[in-house]
Structure formats: structure tokens, C-alpha cells
PDB file of N, CA and C in Angstrom:
ATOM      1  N   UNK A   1      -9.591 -11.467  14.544  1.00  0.00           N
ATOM      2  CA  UNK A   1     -10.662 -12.383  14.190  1.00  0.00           C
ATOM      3  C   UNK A   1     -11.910 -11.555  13.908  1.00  0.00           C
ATOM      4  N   UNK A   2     -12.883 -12.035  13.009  1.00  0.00           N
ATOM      5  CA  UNK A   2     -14.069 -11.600  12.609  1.00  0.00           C
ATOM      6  C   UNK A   2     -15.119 -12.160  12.960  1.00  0.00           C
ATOM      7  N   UNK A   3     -16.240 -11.853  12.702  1.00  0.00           N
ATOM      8  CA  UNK A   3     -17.648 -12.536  13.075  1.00  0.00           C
ATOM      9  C   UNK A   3     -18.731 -11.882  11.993  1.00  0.00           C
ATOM     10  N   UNK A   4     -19.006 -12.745  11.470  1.00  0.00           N
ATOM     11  CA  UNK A   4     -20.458 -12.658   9.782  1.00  0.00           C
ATOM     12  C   UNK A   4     -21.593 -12.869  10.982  1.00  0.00           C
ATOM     13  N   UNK A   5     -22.511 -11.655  11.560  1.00  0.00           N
ATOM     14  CA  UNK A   5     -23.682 -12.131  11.870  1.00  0.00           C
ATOM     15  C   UNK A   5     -24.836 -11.870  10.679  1.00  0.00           C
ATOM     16  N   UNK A   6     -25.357 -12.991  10.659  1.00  0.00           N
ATOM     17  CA  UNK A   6     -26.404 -13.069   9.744  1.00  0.00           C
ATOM     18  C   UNK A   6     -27.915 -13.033  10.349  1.00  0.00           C
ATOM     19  N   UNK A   7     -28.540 -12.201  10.084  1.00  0.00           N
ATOM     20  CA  UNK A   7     -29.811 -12.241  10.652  1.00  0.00           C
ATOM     21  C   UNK A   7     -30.941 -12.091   9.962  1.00  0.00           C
ATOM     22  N   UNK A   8     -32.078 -12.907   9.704  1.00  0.00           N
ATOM     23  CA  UNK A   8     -32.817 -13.122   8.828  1.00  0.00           C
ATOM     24  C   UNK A   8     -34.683 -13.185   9.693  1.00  0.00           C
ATOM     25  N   UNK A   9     -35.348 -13.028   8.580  1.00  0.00           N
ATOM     26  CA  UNK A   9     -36.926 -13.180   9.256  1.00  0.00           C
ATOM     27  C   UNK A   9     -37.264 -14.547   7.905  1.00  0.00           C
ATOM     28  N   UNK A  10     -37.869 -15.242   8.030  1.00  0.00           N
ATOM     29  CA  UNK A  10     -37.526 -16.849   7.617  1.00  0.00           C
ATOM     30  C   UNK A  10     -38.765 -16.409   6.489  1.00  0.00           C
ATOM     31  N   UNK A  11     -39.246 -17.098   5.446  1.00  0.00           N
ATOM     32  CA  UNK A  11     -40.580 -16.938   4.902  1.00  0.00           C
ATOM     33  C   UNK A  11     -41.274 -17.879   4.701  1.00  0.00           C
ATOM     34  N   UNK A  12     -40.498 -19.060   3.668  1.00  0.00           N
ATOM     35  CA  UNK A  12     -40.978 -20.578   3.540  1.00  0.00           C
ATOM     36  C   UNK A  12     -39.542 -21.573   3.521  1.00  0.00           C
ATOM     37  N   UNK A  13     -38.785 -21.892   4.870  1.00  0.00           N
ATOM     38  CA  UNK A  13     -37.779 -22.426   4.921  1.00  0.00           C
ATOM     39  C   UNK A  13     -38.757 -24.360   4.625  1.00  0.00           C
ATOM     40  N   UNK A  14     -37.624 -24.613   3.727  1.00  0.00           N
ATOM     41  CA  UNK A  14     -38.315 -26.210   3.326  1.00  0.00           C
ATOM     42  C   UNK A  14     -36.979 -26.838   3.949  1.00  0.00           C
ATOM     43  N   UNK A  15     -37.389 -28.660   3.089  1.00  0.00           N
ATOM     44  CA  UNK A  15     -36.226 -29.317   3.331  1.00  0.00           C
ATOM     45  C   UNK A  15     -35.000 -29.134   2.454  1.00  0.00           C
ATOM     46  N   UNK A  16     -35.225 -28.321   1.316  1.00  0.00           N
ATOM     47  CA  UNK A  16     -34.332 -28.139   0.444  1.00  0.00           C
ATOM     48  C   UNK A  16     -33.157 -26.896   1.728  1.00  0.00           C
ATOM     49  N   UNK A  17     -34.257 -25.836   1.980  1.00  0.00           N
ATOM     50  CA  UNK A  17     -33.610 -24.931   2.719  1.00  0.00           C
ATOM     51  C   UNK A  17     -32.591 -25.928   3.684  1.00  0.00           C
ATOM     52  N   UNK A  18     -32.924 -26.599   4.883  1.00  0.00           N
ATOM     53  CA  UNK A  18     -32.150 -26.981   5.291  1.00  0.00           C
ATOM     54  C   UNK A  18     -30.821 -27.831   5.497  1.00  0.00           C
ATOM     55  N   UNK A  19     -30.915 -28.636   3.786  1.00  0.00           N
ATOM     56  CA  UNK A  19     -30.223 -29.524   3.144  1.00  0.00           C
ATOM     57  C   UNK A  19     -29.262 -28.446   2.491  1.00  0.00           C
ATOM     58  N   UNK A  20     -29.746 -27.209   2.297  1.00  0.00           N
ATOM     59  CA  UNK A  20     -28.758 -26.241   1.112  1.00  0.00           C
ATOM     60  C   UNK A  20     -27.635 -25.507   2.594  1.00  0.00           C
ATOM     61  N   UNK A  21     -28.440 -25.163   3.852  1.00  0.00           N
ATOM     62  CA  UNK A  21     -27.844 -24.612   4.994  1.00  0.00           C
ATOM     63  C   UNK A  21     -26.988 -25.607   5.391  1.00  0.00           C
ATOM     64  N   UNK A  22     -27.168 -26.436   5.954  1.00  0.00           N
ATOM     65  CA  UNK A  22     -26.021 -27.514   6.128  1.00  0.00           C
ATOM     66  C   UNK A  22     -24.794 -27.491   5.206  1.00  0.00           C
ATOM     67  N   UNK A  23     -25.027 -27.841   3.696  1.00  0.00           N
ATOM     68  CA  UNK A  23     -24.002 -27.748   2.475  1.00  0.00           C
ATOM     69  C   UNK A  23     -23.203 -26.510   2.826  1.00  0.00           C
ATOM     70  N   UNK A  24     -23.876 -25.824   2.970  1.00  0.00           N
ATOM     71  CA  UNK A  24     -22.781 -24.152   2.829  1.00  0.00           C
ATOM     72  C   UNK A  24     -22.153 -24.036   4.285  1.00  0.00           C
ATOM     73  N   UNK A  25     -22.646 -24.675   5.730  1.00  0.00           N
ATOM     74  CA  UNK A  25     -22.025 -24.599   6.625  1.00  0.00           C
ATOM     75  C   UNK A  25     -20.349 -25.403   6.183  1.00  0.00           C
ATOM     76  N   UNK A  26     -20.647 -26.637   6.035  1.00  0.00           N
ATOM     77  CA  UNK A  26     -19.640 -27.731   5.415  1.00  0.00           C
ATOM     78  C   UNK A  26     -18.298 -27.181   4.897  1.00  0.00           C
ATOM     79  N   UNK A  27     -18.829 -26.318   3.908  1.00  0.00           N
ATOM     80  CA  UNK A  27     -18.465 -25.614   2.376  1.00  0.00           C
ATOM     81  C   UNK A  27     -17.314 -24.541   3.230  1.00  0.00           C
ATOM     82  N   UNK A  28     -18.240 -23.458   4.043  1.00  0.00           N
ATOM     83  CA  UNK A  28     -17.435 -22.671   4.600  1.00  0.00           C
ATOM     84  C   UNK A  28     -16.110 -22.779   5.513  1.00  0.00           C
ATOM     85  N   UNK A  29     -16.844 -24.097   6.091  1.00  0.00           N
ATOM     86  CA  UNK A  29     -15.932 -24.530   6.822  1.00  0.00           C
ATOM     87  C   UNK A  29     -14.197 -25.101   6.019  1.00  0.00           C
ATOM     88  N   UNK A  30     -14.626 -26.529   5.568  1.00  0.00           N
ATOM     89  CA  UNK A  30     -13.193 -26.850   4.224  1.00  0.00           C
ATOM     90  C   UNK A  30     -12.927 -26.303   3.609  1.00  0.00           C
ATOM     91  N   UNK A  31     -13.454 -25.344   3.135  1.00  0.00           N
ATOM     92  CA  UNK A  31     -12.762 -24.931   1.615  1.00  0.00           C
ATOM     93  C   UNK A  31     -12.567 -22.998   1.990  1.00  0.00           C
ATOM     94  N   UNK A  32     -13.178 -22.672   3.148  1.00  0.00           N
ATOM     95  CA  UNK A  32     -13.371 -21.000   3.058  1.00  0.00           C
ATOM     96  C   UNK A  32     -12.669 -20.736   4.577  1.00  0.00           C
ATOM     97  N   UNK A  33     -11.983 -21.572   4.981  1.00  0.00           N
ATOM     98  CA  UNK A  33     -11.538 -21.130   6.502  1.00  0.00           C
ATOM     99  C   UNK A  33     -12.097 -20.869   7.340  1.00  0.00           C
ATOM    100  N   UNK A  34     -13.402 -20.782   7.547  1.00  0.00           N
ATOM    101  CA  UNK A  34     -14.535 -20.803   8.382  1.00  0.00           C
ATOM    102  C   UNK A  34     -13.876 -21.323  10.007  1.00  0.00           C
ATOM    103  N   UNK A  35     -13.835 -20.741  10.853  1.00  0.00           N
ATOM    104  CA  UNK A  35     -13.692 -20.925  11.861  1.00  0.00           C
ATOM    105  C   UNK A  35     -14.594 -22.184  12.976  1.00  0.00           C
ATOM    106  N   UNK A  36     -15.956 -21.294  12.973  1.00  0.00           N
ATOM    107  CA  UNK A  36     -16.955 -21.735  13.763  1.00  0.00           C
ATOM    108  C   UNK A  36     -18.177 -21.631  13.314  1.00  0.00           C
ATOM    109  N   UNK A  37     -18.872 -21.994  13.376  1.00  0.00           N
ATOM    110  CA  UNK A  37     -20.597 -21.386  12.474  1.00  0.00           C
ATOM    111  C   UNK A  37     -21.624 -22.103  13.288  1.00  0.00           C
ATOM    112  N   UNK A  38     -22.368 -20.943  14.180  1.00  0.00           N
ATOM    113  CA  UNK A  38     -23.580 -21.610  14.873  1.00  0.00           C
ATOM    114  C   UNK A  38     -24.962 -21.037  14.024  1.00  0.00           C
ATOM    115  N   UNK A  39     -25.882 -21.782  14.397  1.00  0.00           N
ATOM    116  CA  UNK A  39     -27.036 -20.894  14.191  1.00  0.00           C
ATOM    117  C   UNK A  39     -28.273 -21.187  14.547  1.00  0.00           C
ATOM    118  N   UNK A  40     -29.243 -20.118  14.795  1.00  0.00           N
ATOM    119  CA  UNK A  40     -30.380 -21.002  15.546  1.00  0.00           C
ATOM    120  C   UNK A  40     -31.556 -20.190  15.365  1.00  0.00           C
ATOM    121  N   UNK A  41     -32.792 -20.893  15.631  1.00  0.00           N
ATOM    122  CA  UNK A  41     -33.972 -20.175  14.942  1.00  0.00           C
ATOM    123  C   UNK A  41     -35.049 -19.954  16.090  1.00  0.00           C
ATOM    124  N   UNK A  42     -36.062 -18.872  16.093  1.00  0.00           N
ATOM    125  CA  UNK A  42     -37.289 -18.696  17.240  1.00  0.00           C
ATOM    126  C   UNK A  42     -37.928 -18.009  16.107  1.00  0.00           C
ATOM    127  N   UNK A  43     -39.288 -18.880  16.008  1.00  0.00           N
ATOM    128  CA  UNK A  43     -40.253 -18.606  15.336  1.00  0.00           C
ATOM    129  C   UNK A  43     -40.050 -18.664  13.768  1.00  0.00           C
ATOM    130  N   UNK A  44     -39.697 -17.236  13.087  1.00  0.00           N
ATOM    131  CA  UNK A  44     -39.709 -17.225  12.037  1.00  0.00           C
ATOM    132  C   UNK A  44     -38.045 -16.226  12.131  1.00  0.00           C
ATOM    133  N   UNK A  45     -37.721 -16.047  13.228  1.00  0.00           N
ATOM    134  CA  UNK A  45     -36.189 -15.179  13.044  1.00  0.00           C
ATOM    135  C   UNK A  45     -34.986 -16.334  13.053  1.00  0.00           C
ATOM    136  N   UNK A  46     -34.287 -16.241  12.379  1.00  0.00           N
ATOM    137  CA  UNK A  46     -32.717 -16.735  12.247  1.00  0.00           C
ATOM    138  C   UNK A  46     -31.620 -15.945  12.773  1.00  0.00           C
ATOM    139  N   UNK A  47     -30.594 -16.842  13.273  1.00  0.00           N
ATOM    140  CA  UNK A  47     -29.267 -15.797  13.704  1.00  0.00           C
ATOM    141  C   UNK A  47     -28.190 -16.758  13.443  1.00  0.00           C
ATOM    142  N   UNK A  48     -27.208 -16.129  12.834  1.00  0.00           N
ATOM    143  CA  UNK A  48     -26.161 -17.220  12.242  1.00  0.00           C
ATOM    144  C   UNK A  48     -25.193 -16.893  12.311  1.00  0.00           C
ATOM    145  N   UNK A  49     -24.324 -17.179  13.376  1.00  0.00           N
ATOM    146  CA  UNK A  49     -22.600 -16.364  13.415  1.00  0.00           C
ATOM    147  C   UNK A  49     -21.683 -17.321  12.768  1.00  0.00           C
ATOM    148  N   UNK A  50     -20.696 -16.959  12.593  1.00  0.00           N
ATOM    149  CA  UNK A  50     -19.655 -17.497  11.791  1.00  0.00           C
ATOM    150  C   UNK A  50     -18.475 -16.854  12.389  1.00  0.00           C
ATOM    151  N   UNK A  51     -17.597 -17.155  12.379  1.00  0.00           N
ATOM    152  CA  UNK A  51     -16.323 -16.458  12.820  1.00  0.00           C
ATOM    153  C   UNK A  51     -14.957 -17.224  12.046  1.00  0.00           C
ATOM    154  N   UNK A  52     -14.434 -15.710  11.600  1.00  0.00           N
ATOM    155  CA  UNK A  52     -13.310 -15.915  10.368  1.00  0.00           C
ATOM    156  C   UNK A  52     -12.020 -15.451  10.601  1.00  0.00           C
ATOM    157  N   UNK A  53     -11.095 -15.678  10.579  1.00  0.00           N
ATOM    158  CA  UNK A  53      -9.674 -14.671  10.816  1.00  0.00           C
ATOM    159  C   UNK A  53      -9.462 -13.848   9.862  1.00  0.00           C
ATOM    160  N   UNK A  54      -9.911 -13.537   8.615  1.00  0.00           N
ATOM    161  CA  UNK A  54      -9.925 -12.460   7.706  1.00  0.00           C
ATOM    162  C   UNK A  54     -10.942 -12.010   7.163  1.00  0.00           C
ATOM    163  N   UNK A  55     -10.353 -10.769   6.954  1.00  0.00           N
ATOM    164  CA  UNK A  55     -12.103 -10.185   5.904  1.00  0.00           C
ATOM    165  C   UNK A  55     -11.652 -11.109   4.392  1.00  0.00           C
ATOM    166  N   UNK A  56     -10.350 -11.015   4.302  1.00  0.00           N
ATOM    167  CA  UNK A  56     -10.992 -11.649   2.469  1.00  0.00           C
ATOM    168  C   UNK A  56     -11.342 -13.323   2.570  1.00  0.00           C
ATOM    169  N   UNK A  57     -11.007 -13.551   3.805  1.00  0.00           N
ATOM    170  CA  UNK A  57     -11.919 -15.019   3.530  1.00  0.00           C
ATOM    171  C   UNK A  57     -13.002 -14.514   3.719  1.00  0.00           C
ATOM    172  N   UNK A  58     -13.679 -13.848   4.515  1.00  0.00           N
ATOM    173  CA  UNK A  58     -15.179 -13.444   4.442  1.00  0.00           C
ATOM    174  C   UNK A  58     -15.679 -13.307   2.982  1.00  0.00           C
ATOM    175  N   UNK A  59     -14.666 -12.455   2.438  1.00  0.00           N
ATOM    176  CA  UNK A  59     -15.208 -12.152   0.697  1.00  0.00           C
ATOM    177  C   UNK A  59     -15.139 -13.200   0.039  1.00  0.00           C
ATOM    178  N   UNK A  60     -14.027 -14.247   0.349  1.00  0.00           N
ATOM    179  CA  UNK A  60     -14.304 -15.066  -1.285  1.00  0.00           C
ATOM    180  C   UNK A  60     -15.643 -15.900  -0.599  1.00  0.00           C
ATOM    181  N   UNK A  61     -15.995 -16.033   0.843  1.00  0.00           N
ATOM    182  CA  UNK A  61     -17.040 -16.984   1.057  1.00  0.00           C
ATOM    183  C   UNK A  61     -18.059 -16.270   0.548  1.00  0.00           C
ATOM    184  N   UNK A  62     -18.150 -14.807   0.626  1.00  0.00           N
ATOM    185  CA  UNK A  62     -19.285 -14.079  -0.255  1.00  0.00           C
ATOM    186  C   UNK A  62     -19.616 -14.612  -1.553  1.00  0.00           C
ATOM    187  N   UNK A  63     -18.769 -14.309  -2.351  1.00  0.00           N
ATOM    188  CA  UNK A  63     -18.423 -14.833  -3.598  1.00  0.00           C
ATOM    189  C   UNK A  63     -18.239 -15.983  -4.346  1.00  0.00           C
ATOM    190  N   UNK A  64     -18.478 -16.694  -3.312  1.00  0.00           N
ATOM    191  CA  UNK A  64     -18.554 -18.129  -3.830  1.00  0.00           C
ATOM    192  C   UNK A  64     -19.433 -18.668  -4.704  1.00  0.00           C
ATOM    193  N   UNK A  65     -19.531 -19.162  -6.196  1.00  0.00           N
ATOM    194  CA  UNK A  65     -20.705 -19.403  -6.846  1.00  0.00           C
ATOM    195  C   UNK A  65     -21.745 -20.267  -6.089  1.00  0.00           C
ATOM    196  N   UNK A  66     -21.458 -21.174  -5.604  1.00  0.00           N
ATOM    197  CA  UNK A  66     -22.736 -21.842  -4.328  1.00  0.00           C
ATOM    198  C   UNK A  66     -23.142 -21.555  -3.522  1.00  0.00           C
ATOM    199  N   UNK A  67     -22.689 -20.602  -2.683  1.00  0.00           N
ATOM    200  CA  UNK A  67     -22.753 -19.495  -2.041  1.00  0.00           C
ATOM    201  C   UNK A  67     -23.948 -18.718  -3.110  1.00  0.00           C
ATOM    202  N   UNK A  68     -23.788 -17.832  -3.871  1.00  0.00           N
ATOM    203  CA  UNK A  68     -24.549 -16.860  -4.370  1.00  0.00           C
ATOM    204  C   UNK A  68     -25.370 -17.729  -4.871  1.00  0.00           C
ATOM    205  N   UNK A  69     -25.550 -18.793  -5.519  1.00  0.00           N
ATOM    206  CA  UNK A  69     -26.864 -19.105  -5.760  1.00  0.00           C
ATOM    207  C   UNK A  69     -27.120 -19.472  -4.696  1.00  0.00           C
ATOM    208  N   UNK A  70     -27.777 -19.999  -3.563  1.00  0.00           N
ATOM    209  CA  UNK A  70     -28.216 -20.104  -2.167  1.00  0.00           C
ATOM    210  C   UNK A  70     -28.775 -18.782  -1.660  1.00  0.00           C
ATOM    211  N   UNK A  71     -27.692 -18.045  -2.042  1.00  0.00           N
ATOM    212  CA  UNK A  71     -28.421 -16.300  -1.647  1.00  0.00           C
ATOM    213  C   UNK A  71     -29.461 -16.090  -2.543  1.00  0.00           C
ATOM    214  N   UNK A  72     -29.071 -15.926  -3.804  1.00  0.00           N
ATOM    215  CA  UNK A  72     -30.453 -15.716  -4.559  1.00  0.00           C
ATOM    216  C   UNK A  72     -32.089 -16.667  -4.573  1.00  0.00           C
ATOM    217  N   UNK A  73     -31.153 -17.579  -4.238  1.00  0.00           N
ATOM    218  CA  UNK A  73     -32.851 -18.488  -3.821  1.00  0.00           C
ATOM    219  C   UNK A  73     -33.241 -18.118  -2.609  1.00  0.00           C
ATOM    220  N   UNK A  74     -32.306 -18.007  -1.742  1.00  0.00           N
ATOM    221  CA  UNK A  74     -32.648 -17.407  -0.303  1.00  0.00           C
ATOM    222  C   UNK A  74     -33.627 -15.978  -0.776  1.00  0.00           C
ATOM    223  N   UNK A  75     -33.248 -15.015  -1.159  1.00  0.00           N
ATOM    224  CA  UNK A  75     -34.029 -13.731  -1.665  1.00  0.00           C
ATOM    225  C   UNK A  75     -35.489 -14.211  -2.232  1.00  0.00           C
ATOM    226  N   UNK A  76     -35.405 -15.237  -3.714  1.00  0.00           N
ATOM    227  CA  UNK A  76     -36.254 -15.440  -3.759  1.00  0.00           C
ATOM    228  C   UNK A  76     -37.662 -16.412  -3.497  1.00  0.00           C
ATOM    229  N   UNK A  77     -36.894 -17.230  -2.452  1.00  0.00           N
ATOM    230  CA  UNK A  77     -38.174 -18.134  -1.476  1.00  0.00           C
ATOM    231  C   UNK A  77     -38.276 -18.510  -0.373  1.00  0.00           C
ATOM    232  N   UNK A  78     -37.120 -17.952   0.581  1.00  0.00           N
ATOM    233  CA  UNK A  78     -36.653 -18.675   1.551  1.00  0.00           C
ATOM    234  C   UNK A  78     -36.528 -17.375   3.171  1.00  0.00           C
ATOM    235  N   UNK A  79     -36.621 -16.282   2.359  1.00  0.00           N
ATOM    236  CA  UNK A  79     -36.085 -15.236   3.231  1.00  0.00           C
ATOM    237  C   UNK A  79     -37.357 -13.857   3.262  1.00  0.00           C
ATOM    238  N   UNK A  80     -37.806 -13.237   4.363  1.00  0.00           N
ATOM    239  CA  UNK A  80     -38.745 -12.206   4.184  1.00  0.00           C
ATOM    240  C   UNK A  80     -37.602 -10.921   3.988  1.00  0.00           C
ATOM    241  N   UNK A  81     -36.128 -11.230   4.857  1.00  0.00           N
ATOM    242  CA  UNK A  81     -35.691  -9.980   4.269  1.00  0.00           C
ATOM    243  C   UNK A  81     -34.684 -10.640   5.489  1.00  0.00           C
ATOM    244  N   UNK A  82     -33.326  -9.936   5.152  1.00  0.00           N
ATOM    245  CA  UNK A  82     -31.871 -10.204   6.015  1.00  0.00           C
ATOM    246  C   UNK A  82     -31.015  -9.289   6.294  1.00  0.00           C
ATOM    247  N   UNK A  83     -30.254  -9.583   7.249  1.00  0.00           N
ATOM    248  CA  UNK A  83     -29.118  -8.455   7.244  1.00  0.00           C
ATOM    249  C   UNK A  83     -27.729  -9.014   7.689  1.00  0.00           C
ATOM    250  N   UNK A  84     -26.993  -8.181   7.225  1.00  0.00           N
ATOM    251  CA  UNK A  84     -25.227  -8.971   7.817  1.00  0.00           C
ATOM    252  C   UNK A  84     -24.718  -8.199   8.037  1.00  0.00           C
ATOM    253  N   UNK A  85     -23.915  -8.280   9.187  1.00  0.00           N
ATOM    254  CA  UNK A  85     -23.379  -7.554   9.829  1.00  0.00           C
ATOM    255  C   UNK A  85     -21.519  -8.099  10.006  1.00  0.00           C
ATOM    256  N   UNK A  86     -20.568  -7.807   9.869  1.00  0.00           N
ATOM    257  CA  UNK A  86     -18.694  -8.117   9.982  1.00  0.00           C
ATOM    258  C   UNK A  86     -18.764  -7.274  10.905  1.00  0.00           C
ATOM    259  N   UNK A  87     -18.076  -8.172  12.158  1.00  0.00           N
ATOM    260  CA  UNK A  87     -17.613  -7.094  13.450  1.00  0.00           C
ATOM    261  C   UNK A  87     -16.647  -8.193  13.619  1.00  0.00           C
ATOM    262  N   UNK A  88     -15.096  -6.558  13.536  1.00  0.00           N
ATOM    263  CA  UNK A  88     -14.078  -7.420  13.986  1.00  0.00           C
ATOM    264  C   UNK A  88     -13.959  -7.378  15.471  1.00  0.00           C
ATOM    265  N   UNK A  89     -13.382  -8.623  16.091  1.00  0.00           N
ATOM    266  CA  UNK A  89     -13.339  -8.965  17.629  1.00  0.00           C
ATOM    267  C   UNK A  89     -12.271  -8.561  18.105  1.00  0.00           C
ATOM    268  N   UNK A  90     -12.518  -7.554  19.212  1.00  0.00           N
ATOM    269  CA  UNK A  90     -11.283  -6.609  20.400  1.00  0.00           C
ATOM    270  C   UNK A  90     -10.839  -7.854  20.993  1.00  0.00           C
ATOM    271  N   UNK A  91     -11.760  -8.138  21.512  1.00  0.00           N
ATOM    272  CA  UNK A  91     -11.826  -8.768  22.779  1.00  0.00           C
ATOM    273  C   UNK A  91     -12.649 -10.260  23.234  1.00  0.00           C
ATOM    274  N   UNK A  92     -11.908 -11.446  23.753  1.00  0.00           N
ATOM    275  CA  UNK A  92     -13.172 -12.636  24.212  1.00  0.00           C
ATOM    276  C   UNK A  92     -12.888 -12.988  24.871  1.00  0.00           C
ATOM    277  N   UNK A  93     -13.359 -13.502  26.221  1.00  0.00           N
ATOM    278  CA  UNK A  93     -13.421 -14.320  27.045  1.00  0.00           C
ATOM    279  C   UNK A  93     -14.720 -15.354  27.305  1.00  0.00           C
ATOM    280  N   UNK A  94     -14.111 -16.279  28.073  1.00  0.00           N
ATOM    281  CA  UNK A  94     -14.911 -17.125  28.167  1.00  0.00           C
ATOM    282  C   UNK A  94     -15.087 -18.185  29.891  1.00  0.00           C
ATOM    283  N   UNK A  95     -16.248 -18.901  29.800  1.00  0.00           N
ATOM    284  CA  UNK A  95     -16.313 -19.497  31.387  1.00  0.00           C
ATOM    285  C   UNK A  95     -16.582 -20.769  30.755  1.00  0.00           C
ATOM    286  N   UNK A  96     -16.122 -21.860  31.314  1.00  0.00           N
ATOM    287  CA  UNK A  96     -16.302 -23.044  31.134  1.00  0.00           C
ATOM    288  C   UNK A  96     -16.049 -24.011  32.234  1.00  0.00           C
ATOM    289  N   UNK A  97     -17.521 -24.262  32.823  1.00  0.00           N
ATOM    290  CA  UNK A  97     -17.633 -25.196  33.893  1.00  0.00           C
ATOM    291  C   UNK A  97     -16.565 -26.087  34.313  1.00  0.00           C
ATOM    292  N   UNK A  98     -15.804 -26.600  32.994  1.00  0.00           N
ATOM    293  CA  UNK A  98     -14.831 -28.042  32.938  1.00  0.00           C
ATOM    294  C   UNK A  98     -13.187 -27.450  33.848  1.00  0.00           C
ATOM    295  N   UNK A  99     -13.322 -25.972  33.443  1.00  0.00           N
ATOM    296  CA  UNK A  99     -11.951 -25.059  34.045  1.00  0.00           C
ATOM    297  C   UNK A  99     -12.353 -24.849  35.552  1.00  0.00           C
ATOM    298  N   UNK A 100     -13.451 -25.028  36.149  1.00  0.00           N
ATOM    299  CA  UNK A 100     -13.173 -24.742  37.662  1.00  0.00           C
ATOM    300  C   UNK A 100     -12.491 -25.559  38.845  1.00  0.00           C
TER     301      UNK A 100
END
């Protein structure tokens, strides 16, 4: 399994921004195998994991024409500057109150 962390410094996120973020969560999810996709914001920073069972689903979600336009508007109004990071997962565990 994989994990897309996305990490961003925000610039002028609107309602379009958040109407276009939602769409591509959706998107990734049905149509790109998208596993899981959280994401959450403090201040003006973003952090957005995703988790995939392959790198080439990672790529065609790269590649996706709705996808890339979203990025390019992201570049040009939406974003001070980003980074992504693919780390494949060794290892997970987990605690969940409901299991004790």
C-alpha cells in the first residue's frame, strides 16, 4: 500500500477551491481506486493523505485531465507553493477504543 502526502501553504482558497477539492476527493475515490483521503487545514497550511494500493493508480490519478486542470489552477490561484510526497507502507497498526 501507498500514501500521496500532499502538503501545501494555501494563498486564496475560495468556494470554488473547496467545491473543486471535494470533486477530486469523489473522483479519486470511484474512478482512481483511491483507498482513503483525509485532509485538514491550520491557518494557511494543508495536509492531504490519500492512500492507494499502487503506484500506477497513483499515476493515472496524476494524470487525470480534471485532476491537472485543478493543479494548474491550484498553481495559479489557490496555492503559495506544495509538495508531494509517495511513501510506500512497511508497516500499520492501529488502537481503537471499540476493540478493548
Amino acid at each position: 500500500m501507498y500514501a500521496v502526502i500532499f502538503k501545501a501553504r494555501l494563498a486564496r482558497p475560495d468556494d470554488e477551491y473547496l467545491a473543486t477539492a471535494e470533486k477530486l476527493r469523489k473522483l479519486a475515490k470511484s474512478q482512481f481506486g483511491c483507498l482513503e483521503f483525509v485532509s485538514m487545514v491550520d491557518g494557511d497550511e494543508e495536509v492531504a493523505i490519500s492512500y492507494w494500493e499502487s503506484e500506477a493508480q497513483i499515476a493515472a490519478w496524476k494524470n487525470d485531465a480534471t485532476h491537472k486542470l485543478a493543479q494548474a489552477k491550484g498553481r495559479a490561484k489557490w496555492y503559495k507553493s506544495y509538495r508531494v510526497e509517495i511513501c510506500e507502507l512497511k508497516r500499520t497498526y492501529e488502537f481503537a477504543e471499540e476493540n478493548k
